[in-house]
PDB file of N, CA and C in Angstrom:
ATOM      1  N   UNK A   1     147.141  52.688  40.765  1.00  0.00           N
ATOM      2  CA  UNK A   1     146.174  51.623  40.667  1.00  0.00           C
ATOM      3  C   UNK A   1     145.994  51.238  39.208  1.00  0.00           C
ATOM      4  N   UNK A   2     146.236  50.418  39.012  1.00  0.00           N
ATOM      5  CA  UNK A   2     145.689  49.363  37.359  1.00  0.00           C
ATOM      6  C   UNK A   2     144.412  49.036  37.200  1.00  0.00           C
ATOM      7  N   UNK A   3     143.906  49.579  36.021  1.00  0.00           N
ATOM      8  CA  UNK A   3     142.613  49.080  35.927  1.00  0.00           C
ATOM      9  C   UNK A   3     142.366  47.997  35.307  1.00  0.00           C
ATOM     10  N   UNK A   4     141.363  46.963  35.366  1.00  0.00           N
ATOM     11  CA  UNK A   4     140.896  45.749  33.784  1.00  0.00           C
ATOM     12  C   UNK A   4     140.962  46.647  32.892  1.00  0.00           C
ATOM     13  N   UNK A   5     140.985  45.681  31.605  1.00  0.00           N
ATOM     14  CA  UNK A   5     140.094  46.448  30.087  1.00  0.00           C
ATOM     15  C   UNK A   5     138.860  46.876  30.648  1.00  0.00           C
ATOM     16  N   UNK A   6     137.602  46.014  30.973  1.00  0.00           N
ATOM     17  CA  UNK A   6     136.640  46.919  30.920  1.00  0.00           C
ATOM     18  C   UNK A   6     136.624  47.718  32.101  1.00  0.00           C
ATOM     19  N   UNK A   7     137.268  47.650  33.071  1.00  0.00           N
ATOM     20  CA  UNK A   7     137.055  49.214  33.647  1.00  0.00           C
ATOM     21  C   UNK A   7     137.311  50.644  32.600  1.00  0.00           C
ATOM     22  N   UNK A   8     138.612  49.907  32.108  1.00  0.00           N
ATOM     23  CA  UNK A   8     139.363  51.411  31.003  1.00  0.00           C
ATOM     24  C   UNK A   8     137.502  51.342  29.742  1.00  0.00           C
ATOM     25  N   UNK A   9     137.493  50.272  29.448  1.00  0.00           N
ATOM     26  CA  UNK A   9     136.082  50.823  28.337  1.00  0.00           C
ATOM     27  C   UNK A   9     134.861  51.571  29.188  1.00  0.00           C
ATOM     28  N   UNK A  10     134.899  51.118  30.206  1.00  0.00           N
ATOM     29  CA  UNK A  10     133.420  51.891  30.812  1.00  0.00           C
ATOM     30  C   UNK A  10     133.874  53.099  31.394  1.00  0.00           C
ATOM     31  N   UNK A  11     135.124  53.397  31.424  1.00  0.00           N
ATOM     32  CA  UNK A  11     135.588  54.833  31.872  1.00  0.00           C
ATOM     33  C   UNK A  11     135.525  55.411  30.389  1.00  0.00           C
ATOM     34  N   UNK A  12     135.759  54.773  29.339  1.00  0.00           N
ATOM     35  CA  UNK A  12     135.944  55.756  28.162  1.00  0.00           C
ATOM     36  C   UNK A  12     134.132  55.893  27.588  1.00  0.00           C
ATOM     37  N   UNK A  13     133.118  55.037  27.962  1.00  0.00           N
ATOM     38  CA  UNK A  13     131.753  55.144  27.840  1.00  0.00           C
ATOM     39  C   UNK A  13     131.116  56.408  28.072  1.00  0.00           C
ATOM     40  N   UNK A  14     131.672  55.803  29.580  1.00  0.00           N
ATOM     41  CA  UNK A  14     131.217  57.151  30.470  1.00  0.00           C
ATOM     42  C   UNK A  14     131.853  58.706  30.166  1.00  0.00           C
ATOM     43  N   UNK A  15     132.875  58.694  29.787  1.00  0.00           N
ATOM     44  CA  UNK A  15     133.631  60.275  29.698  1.00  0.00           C
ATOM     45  C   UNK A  15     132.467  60.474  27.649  1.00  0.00           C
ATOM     46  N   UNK A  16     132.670  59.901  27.387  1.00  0.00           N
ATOM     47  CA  UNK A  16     131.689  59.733  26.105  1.00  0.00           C
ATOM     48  C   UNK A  16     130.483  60.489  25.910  1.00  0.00           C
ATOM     49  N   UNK A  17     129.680  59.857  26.806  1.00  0.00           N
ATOM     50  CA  UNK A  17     128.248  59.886  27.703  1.00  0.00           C
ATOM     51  C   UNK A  17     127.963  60.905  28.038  1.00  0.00           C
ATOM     52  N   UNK A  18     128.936  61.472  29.116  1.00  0.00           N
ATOM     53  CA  UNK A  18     129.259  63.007  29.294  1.00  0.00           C
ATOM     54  C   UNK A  18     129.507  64.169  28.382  1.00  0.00           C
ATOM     55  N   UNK A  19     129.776  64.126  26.992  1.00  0.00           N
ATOM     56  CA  UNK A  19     130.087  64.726  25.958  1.00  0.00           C
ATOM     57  C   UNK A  19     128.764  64.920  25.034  1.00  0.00           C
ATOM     58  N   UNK A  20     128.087  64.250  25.267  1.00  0.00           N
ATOM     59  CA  UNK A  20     127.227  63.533  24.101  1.00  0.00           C
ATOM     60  C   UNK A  20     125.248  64.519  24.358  1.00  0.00           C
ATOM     61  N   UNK A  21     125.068  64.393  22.921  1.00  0.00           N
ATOM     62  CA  UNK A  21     123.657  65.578  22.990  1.00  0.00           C
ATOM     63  C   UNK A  21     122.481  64.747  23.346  1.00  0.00           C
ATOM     64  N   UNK A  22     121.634  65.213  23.887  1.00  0.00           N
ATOM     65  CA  UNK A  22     120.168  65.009  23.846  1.00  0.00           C
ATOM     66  C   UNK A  22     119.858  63.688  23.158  1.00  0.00           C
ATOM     67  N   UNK A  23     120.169  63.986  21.706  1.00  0.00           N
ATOM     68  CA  UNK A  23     119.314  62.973  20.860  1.00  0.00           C
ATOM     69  C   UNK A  23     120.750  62.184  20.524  1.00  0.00           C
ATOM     70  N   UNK A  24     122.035  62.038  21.026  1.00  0.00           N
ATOM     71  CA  UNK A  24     122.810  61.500  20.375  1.00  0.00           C
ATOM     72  C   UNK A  24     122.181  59.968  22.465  1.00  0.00           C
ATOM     73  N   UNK A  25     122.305  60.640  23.455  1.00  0.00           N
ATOM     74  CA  UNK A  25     121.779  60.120  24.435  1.00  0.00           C
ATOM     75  C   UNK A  25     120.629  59.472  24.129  1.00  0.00           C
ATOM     76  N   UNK A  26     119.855  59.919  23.281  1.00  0.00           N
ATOM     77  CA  UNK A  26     118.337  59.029  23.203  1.00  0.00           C
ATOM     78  C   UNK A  26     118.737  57.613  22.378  1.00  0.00           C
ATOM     79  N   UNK A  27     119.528  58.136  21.396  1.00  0.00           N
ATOM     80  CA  UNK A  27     119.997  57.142  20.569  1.00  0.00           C
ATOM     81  C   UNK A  27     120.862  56.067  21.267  1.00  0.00           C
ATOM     82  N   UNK A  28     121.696  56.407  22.489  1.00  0.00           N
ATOM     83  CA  UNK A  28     122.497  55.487  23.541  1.00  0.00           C
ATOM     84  C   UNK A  28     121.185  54.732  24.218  1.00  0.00           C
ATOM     85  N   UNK A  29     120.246  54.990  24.431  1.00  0.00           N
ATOM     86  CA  UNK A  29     118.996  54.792  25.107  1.00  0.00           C
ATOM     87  C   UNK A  29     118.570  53.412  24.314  1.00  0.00           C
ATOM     88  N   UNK A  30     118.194  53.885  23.270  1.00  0.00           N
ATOM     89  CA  UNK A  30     117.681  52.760  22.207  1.00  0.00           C
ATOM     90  C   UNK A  30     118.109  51.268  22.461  1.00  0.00           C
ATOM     91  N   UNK A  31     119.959  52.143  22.349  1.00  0.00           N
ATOM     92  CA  UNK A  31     120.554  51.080  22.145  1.00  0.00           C
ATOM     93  C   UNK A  31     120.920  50.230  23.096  1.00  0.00           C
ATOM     94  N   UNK A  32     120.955  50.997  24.605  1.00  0.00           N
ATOM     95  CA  UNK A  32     121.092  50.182  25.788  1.00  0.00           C
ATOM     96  C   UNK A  32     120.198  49.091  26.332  1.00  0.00           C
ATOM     97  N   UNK A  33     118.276  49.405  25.312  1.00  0.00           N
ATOM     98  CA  UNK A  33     117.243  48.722  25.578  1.00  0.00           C
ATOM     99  C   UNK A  33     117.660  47.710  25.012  1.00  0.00           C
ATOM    100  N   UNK A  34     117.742  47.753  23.696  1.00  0.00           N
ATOM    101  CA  UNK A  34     117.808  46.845  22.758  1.00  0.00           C
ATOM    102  C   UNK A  34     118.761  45.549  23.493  1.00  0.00           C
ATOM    103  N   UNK A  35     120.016  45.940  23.834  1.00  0.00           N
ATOM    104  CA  UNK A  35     120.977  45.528  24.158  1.00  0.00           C
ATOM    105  C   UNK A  35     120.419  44.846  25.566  1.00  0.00           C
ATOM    106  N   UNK A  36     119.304  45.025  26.465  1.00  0.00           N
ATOM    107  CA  UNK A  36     118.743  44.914  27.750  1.00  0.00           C
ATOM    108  C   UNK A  36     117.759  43.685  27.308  1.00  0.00           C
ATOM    109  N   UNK A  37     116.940  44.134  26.673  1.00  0.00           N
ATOM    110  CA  UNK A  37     115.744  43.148  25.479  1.00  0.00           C
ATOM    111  C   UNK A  37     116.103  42.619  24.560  1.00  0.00           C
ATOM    112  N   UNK A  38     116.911  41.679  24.240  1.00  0.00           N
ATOM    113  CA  UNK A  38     117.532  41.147  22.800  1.00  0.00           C
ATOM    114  C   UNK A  38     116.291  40.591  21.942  1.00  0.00           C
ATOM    115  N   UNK A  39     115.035  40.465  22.321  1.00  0.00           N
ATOM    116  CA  UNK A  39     113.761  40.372  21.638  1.00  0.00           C
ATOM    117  C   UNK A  39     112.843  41.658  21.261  1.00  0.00           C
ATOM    118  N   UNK A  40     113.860  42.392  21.999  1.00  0.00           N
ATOM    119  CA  UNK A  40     112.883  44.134  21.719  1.00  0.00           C
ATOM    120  C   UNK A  40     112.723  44.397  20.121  1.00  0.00           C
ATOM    121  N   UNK A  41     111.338  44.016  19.637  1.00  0.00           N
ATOM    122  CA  UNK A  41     110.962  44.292  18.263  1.00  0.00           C
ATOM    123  C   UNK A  41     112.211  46.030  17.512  1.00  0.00           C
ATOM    124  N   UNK A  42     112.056  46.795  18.320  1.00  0.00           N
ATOM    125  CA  UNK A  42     112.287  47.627  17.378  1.00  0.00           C
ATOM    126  C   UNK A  42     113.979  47.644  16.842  1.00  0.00           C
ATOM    127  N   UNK A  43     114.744  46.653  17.725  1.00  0.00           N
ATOM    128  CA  UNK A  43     116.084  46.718  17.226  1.00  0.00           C
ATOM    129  C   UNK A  43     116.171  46.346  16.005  1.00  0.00           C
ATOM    130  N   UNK A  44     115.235  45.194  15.399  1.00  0.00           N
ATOM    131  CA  UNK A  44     115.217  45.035  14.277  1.00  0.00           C
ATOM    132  C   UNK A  44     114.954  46.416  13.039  1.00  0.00           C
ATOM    133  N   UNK A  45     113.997  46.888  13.215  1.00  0.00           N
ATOM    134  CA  UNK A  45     113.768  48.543  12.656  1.00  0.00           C
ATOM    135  C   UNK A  45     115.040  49.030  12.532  1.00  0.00           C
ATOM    136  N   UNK A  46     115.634  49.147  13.709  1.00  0.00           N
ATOM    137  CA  UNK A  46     116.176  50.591  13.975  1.00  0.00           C
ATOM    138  C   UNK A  46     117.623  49.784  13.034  1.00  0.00           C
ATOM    139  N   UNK A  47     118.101  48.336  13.050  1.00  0.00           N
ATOM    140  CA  UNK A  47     118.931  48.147  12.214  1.00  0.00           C
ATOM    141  C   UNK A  47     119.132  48.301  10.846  1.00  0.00           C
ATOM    142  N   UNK A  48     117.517  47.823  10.242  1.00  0.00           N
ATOM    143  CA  UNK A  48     117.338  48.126   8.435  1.00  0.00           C
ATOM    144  C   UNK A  48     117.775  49.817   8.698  1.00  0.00           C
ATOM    145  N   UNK A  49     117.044  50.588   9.348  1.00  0.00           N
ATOM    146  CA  UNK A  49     117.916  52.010   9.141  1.00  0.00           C
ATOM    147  C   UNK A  49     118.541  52.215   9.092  1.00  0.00           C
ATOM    148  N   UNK A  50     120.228  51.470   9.861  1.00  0.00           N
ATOM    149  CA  UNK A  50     120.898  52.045   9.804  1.00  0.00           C
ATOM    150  C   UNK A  50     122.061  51.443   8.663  1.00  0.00           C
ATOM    151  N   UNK A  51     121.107  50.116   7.873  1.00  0.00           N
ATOM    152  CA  UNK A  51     122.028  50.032   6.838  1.00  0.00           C
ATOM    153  C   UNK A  51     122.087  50.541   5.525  1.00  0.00           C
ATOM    154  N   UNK A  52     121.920  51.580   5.681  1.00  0.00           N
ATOM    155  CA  UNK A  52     121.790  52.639   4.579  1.00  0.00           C
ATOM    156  C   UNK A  52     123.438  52.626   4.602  1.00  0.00           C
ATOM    157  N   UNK A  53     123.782  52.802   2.868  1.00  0.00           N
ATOM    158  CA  UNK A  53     124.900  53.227   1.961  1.00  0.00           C
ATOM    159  C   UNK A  53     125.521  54.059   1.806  1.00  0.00           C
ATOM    160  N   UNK A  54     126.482  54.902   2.201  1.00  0.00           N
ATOM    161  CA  UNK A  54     126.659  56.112   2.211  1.00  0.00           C
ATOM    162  C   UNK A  54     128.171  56.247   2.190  1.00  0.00           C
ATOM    163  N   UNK A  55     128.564  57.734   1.114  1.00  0.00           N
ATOM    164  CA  UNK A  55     129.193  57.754   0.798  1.00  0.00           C
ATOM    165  C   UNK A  55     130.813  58.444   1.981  1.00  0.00           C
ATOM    166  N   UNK A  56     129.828  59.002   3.066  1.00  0.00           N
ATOM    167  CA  UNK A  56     130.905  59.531   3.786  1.00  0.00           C
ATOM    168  C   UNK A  56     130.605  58.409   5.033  1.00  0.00           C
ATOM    169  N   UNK A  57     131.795  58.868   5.758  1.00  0.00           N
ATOM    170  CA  UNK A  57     132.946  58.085   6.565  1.00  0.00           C
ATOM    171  C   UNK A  57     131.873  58.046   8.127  1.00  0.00           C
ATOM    172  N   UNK A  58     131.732  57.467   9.029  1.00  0.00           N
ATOM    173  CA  UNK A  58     130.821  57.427  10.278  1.00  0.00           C
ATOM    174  C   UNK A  58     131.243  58.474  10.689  1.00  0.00           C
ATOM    175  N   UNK A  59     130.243  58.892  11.502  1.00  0.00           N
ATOM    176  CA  UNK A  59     130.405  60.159  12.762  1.00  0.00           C
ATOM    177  C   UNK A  59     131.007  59.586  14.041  1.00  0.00           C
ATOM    178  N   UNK A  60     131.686  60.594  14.411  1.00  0.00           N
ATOM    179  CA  UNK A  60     132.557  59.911  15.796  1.00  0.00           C
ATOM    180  C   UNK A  60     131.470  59.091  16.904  1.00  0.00           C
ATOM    181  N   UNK A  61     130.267  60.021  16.912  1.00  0.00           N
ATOM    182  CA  UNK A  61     129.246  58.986  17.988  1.00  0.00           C
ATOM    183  C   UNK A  61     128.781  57.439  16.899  1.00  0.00           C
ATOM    184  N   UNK A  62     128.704  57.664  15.926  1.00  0.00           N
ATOM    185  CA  UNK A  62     128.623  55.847  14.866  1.00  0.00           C
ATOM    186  C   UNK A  62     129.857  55.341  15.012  1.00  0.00           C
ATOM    187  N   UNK A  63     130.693  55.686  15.387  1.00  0.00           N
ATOM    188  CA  UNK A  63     132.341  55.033  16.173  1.00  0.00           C
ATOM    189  C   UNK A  63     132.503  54.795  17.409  1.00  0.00           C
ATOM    190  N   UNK A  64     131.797  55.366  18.465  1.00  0.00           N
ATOM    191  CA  UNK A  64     132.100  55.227  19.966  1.00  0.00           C
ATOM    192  C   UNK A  64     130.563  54.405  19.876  1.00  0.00           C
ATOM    193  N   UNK A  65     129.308  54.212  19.116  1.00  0.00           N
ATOM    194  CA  UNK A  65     128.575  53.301  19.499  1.00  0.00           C
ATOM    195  C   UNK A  65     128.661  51.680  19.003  1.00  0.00           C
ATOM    196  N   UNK A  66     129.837  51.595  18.303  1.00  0.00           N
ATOM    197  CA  UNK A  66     130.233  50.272  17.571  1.00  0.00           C
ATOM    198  C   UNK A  66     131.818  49.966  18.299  1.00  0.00           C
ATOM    199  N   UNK A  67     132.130  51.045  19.088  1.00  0.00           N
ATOM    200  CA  UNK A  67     132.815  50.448  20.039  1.00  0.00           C
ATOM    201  C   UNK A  67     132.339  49.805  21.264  1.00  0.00           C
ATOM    202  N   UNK A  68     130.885  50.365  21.739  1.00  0.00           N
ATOM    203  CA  UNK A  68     130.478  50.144  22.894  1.00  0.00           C
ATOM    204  C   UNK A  68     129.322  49.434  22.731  1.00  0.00           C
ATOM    205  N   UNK A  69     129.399  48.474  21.348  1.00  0.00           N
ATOM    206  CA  UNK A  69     128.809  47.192  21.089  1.00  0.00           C
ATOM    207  C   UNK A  69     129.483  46.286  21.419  1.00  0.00           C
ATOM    208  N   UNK A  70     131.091  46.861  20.514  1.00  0.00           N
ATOM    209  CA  UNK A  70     132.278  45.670  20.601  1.00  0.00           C
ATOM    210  C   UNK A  70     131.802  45.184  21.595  1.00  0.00           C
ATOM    211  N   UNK A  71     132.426  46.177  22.906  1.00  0.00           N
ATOM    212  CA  UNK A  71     132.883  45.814  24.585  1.00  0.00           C
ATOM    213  C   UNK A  71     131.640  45.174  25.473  1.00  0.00           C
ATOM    214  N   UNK A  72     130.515  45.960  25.085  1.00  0.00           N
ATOM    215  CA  UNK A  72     129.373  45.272  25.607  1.00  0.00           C
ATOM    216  C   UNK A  72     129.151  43.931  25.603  1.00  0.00           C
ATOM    217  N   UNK A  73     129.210  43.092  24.307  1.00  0.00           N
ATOM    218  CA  UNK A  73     128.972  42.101  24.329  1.00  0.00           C
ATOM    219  C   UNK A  73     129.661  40.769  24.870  1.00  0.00           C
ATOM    220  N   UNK A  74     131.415  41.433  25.094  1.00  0.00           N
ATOM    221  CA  UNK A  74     131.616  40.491  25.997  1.00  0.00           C
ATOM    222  C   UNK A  74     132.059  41.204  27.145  1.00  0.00           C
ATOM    223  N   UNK A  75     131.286  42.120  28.135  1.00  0.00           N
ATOM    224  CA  UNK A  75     130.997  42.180  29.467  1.00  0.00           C
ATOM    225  C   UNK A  75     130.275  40.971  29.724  1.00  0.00           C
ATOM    226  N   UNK A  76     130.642  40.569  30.973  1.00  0.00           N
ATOM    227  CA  UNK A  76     130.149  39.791  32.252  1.00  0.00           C
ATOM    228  C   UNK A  76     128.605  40.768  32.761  1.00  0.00           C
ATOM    229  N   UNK A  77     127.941  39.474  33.606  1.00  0.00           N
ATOM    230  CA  UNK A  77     126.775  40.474  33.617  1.00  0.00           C
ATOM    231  C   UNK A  77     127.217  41.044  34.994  1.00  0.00           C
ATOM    232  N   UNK A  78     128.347  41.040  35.585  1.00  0.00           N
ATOM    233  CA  UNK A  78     128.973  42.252  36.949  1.00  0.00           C
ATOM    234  C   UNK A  78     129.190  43.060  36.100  1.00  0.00           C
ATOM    235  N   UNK A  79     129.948  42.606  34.616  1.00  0.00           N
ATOM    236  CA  UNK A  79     130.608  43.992  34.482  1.00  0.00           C
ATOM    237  C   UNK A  79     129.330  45.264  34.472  1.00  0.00           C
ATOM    238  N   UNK A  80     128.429  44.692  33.210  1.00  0.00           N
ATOM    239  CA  UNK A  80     127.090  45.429  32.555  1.00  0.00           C
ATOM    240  C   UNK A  80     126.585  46.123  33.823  1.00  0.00           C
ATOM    241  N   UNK A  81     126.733  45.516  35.084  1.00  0.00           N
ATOM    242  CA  UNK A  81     125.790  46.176  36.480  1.00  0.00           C
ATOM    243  C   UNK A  81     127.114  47.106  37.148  1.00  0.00           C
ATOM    244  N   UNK A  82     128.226  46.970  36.790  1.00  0.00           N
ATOM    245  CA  UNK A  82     128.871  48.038  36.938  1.00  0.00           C
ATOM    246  C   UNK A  82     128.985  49.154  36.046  1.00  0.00           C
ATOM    247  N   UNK A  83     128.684  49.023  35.035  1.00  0.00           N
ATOM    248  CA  UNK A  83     128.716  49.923  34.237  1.00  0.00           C
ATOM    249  C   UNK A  83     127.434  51.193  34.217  1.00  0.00           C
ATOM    250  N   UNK A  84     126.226  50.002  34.828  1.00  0.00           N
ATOM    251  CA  UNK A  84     124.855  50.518  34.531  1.00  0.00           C
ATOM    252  C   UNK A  84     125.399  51.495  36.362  1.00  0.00           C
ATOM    253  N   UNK A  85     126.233  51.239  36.872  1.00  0.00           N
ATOM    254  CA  UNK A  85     126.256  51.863  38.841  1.00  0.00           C
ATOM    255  C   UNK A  85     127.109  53.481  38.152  1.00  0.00           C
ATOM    256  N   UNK A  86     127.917  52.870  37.424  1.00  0.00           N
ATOM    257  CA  UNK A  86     129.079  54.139  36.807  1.00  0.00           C
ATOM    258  C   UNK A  86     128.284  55.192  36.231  1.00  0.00           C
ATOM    259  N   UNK A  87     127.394  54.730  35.453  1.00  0.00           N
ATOM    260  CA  UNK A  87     126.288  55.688  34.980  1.00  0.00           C
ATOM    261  C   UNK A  87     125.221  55.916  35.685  1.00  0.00           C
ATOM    262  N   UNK A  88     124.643  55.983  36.418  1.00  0.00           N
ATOM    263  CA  UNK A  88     124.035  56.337  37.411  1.00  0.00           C
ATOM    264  C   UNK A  88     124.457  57.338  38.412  1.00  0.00           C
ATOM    265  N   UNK A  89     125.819  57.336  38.528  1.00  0.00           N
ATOM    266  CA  UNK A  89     126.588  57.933  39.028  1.00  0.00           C
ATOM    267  C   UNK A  89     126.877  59.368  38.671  1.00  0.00           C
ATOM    268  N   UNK A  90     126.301  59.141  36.803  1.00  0.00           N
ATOM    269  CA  UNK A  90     126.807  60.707  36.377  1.00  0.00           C
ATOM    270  C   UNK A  90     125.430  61.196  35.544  1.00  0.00           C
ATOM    271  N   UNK A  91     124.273  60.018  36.028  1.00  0.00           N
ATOM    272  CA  UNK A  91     122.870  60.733  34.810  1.00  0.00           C
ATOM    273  C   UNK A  91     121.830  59.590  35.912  1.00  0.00           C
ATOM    274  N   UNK A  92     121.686  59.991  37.081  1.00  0.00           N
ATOM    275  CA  UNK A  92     120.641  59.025  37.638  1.00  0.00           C
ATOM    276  C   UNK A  92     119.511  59.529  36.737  1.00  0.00           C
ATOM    277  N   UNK A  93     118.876  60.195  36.466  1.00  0.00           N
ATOM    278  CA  UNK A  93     117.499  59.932  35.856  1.00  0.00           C
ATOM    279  C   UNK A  93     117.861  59.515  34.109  1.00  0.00           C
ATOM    280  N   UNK A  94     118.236  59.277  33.672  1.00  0.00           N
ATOM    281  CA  UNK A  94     118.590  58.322  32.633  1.00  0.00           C
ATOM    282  C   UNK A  94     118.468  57.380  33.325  1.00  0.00           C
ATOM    283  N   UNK A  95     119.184  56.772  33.837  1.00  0.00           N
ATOM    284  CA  UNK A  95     119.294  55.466  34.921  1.00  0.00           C
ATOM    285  C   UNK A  95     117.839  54.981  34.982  1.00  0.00           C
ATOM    286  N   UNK A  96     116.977  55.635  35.265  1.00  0.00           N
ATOM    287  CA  UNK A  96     115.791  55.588  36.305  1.00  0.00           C
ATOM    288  C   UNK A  96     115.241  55.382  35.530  1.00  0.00           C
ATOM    289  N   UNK A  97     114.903  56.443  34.120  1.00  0.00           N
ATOM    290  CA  UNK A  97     114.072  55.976  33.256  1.00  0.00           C
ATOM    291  C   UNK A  97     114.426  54.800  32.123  1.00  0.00           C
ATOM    292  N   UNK A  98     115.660  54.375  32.561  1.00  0.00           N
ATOM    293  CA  UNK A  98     116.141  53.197  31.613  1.00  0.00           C
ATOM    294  C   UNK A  98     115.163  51.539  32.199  1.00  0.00           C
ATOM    295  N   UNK A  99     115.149  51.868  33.410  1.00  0.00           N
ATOM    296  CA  UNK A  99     114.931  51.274  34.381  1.00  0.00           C
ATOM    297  C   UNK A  99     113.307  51.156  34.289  1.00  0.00           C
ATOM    298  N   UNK A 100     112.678  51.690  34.006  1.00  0.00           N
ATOM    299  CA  UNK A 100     110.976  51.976  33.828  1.00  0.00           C
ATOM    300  C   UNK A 100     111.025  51.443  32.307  1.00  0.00           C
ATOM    301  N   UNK A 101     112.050  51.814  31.611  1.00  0.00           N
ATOM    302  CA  UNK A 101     111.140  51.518  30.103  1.00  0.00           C
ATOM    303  C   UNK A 101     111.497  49.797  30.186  1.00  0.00           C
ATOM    304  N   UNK A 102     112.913  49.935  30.824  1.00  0.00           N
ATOM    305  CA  UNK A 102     113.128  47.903  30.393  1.00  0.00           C
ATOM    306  C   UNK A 102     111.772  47.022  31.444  1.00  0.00           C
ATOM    307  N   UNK A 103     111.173  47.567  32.811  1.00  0.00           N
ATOM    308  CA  UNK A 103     110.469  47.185  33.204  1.00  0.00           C
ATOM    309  C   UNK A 103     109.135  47.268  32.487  1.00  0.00           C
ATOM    310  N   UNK A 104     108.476  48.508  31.552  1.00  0.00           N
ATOM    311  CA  UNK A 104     107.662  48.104  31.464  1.00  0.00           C
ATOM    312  C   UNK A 104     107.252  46.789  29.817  1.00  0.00           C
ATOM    313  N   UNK A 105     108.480  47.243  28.922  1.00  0.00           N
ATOM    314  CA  UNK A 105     109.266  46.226  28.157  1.00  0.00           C
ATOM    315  C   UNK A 105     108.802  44.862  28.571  1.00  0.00           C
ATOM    316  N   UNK A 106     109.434  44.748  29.364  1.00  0.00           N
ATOM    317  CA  UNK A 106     109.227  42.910  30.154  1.00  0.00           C
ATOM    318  C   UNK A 106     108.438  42.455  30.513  1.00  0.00           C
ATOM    319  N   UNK A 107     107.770  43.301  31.345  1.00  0.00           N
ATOM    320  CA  UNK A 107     106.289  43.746  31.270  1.00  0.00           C
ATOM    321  C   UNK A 107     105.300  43.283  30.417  1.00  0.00           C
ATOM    322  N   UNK A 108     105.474  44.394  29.089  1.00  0.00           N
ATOM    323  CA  UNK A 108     104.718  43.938  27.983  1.00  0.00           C
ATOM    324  C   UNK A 108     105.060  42.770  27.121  1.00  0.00           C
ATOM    325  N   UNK A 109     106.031  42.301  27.303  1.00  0.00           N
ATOM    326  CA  UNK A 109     106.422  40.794  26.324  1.00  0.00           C
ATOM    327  C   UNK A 109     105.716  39.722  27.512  1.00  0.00           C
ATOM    328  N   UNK A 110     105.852  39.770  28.330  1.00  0.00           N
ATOM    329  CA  UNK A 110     105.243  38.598  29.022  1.00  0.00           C
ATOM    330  C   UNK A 110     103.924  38.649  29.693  1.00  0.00           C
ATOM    331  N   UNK A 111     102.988  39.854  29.242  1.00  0.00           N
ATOM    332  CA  UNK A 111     101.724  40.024  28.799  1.00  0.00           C
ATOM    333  C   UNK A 111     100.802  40.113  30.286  1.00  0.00           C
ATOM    334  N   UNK A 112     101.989  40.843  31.489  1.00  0.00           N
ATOM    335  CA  UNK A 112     101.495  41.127  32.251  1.00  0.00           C
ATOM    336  C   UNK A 112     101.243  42.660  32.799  1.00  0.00           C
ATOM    337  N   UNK A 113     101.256  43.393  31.810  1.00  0.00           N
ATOM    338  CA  UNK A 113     100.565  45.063  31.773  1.00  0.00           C
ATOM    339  C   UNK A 113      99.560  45.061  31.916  1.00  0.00           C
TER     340      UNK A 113
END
């Protein structure tokens, strides 16, 4: 069986995902909101942070999360809901609570909390 490109990127996400710590996951979290909320105040924050100067080379997770900006941004919104089914698949309560924070997110921007 042949896969698309983004099947092969959301298989390499996911095997990623699976590898990946606590806080390197919280940090996928951030970024999946952000990426969910393109008005979510804190992406702005969390970007001045991360343009700090530095003399050594990215960490493999600052490489697999600027890959999985690349690909993200031109997913289809099937692909993004396949991707969000693929992961669910291997971290439902991530899922779940991704799912509560973008709801209550939307929530709070349109000032019905």
């Amino acid at each position: 069986m042949s896969y698309s490109p983004t099947e092969k990127e959301v298989q390499c996400i996911i095997h990623w995902f699976q590898g990946w710590s606590k806080m390197q996951k919280d940090d996928f979290f951030k970024e999946l909101l952000d990426k969910a909320i393109p008005c979510h105040l804190d992406s702005l924050f969390t970007s001045m942070q991360t343009m700090n100067v530095d003399d050594k080379p990215p960490s493999i997770f600052q490489c697999q999360m600027k890959l999985f900006n690349q690909w993200f941004d031109t997913w289809s919104h099937a692909d993004r809901n396949m991707f969000m089914i693929k992961l669910r698949e291997v971290d439902s309560q991530f899922v779940n609570e991704f799912e509560r924070q973008f709801s209550l997110q939307i929530s709070l921007q349109s000032g019905t909390e």
